[in-house]
Protein backbone atom coordinates (compact mmCIF):
# COMPACT_ATOMS: atom_id res chain seq x y z
CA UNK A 1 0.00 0.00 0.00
CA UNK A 2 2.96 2.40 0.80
CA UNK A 3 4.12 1.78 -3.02
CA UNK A 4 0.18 2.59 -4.45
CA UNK A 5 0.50 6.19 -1.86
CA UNK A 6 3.94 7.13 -2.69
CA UNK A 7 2.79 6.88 -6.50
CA UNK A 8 -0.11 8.64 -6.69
CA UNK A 9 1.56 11.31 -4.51
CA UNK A 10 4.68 11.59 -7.45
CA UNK A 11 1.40 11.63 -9.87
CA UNK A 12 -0.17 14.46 -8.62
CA UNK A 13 -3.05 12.70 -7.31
CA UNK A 14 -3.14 12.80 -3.92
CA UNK A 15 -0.54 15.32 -1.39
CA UNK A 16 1.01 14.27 1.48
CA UNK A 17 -0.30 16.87 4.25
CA UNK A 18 2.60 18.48 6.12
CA UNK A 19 2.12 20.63 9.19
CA UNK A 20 1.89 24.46 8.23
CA UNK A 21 4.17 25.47 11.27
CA UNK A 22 7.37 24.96 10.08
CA UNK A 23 9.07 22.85 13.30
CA UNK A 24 5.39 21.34 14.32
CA UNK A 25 6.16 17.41 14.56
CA UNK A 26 4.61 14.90 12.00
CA UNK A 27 3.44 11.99 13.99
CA UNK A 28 0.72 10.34 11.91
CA UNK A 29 0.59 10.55 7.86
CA UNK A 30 -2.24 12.26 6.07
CA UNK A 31 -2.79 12.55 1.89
CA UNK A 32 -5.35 14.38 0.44
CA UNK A 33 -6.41 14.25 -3.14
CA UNK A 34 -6.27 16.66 -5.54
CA UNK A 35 -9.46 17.74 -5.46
CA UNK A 36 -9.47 18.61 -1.83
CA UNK A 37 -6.08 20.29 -1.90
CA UNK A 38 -7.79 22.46 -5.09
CA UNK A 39 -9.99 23.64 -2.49
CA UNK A 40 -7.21 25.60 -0.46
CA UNK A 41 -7.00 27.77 -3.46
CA UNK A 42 -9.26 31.19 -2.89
CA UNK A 43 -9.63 32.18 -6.09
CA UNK A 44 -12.07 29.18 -6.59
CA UNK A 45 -14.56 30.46 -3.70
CA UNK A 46 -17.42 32.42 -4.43
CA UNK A 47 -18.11 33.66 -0.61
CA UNK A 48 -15.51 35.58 0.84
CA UNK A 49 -16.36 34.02 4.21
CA UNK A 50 -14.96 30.49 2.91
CA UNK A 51 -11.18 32.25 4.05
CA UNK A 52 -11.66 31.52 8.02
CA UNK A 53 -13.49 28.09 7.13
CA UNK A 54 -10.72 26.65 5.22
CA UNK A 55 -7.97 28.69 7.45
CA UNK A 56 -9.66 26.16 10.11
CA UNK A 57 -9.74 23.28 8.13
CA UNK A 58 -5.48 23.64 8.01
CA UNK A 59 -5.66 23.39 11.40
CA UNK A 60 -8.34 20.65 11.91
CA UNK A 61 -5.34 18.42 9.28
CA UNK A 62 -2.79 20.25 11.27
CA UNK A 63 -3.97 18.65 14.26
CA UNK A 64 -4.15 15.16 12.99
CA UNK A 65 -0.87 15.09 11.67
CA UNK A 66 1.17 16.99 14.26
CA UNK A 67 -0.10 13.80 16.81
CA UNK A 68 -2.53 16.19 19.34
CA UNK A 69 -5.27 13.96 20.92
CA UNK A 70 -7.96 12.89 18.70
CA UNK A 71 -11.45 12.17 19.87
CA UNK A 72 -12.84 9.09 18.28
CA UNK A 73 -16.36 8.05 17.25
CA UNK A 74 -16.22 4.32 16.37
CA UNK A 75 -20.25 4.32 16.55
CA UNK A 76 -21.89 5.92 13.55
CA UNK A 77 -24.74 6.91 15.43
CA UNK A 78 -23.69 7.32 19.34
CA UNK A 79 -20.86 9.75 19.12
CA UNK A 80 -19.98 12.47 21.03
CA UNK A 81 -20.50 15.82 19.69
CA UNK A 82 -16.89 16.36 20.41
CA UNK A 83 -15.42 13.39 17.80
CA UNK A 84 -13.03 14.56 15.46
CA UNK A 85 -12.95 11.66 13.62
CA UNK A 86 -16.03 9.58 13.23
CA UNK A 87 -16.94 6.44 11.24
CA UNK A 88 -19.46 6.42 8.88
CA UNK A 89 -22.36 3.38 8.66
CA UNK A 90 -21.35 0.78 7.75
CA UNK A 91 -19.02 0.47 10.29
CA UNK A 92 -17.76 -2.32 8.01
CA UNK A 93 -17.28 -0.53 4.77
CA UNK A 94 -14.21 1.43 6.64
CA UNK A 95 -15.08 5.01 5.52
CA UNK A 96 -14.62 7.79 8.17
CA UNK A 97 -15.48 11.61 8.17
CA UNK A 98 -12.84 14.31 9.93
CA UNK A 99 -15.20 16.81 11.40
CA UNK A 100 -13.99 20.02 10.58
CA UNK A 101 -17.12 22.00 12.92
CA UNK A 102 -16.10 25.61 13.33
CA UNK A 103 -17.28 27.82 11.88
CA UNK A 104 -20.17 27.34 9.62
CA UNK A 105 -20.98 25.82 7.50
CA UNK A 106 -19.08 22.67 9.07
CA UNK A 107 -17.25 20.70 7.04
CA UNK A 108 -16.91 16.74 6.44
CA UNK A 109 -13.64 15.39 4.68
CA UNK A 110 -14.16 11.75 4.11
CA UNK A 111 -11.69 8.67 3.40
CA UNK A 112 -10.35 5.75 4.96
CA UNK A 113 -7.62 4.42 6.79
CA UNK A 114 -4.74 2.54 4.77
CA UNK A 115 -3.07 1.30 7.71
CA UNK A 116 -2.48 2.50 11.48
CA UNK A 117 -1.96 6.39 11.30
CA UNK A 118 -2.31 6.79 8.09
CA UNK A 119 -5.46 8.48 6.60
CA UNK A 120 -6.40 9.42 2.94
CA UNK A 121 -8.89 11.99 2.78
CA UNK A 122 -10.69 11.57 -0.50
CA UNK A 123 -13.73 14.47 -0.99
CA UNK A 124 -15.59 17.06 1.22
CA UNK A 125 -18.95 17.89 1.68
CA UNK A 126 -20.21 20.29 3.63
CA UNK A 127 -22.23 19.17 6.70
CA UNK A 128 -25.11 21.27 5.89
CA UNK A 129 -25.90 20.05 2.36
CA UNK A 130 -25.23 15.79 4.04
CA UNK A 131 -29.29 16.20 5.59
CA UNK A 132 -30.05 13.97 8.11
CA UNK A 133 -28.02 10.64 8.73
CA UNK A 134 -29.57 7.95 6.82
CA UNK A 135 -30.08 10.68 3.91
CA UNK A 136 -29.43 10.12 0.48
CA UNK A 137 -26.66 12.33 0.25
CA UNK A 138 -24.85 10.96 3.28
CA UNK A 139 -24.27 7.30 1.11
CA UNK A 140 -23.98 8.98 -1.91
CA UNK A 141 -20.62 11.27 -0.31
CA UNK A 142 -20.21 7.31 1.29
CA UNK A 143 -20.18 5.63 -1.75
CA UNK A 144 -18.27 8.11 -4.31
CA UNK A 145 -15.48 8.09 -1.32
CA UNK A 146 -15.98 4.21 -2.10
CA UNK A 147 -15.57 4.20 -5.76
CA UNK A 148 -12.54 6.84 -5.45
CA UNK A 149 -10.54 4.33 -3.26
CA UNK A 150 -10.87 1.80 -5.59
CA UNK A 151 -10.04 3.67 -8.49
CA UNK A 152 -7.23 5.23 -6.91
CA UNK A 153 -6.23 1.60 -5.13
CA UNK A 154 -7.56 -1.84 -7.22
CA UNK A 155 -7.61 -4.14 -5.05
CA UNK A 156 -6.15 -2.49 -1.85
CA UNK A 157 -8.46 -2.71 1.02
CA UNK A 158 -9.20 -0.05 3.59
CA UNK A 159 -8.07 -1.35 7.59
CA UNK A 160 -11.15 -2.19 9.49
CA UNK A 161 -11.10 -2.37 13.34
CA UNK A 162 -12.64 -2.54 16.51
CA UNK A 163 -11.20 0.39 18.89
CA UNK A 164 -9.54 4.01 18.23
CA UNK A 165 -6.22 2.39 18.54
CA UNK A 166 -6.52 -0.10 16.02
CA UNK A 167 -6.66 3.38 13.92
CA UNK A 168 -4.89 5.71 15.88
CA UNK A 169 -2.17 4.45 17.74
CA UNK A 170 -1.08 7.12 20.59
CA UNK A 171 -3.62 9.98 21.62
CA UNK A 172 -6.87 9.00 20.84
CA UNK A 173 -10.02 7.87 23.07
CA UNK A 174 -13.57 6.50 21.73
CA UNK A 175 -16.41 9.30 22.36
């Protein structure tokens, strides 16, 4: 799986996060695709407002990468409002949301763990537009972060587990 990262990284389609703080540690390893990292650029936003929302999504990845504690929801549907990381139902299809909250309109990035530490955030959608949680648009964002995987990784499977370490392996607790 390292191999199938490191090349689509050289490829252009997907970009190993780095903390923006230059001397801020790198204790776990997040990529983001293209699309997401597209995003980041302002001159695609048509509400001046979207500055402070994505300024706060750098340090919602900032935060997962630079090893803080991360609050955990491994139950779709009984997590705390405080998870940072949630998984999304299935529990067995392996696709997880970082909850990027503050400020409005909050902000889900969804994609999957490879292996221990190492999350690949494939698309956003913003929490508003997701409805309710068995809503159409919540397994549709579910299912194209699906189909991405497996176009971006034949074959590869996405780690499944049973507690937040089996994810995260230092600083993070189930809410």
């Amino acid at each position: 799986m390292r191999t199938s990262l490191l090349e689509k990284a050289r490829t252009g389609e997907l970009l190993q996060w780095t903390p923006q703080l230059p001397g801020d540690p790198c204790e776990r390893t997040l990529f983001i695709s293209a699309e997401i990292n597209d995003e980041f650029d302002e001159d695609t936003w048509t509400d001046g407002s979207l500055a402070q929302r994505y300024a706060q999504l750098v340090t919602d990845f900032d935060r997962y990468v630079s090893g803080d504690t991360i609050p955990v929801g491994l139950e779709p549907y009984r997590k705390g409002n405080d998870a940072f990381l949630a998984r999304i139902s299935p529990a067995e299809y392996g696709i997880w949301a970082i909850r990027s909250v503050a400020p409005k309109p909050a902000i889900r990035v969804f994609g999957a763990f490879c292996e221990t530490d190492v999350f690949v955030a494939l698309l956003t959608r913003r929490r508003n537009e997701l409805g309710g949680p068995e809503s159409r648009a919540w397994a549709a964002a579910r299912e194209a972060t699906i189909a991405r995987w497996e176009y971006l990784f034949p074959g590869e499977h996405r780690l499944l587990g049973e507690n937040a370490h089996d994810f995260i392996s230092e600083k993070a607790f189930p809410v």
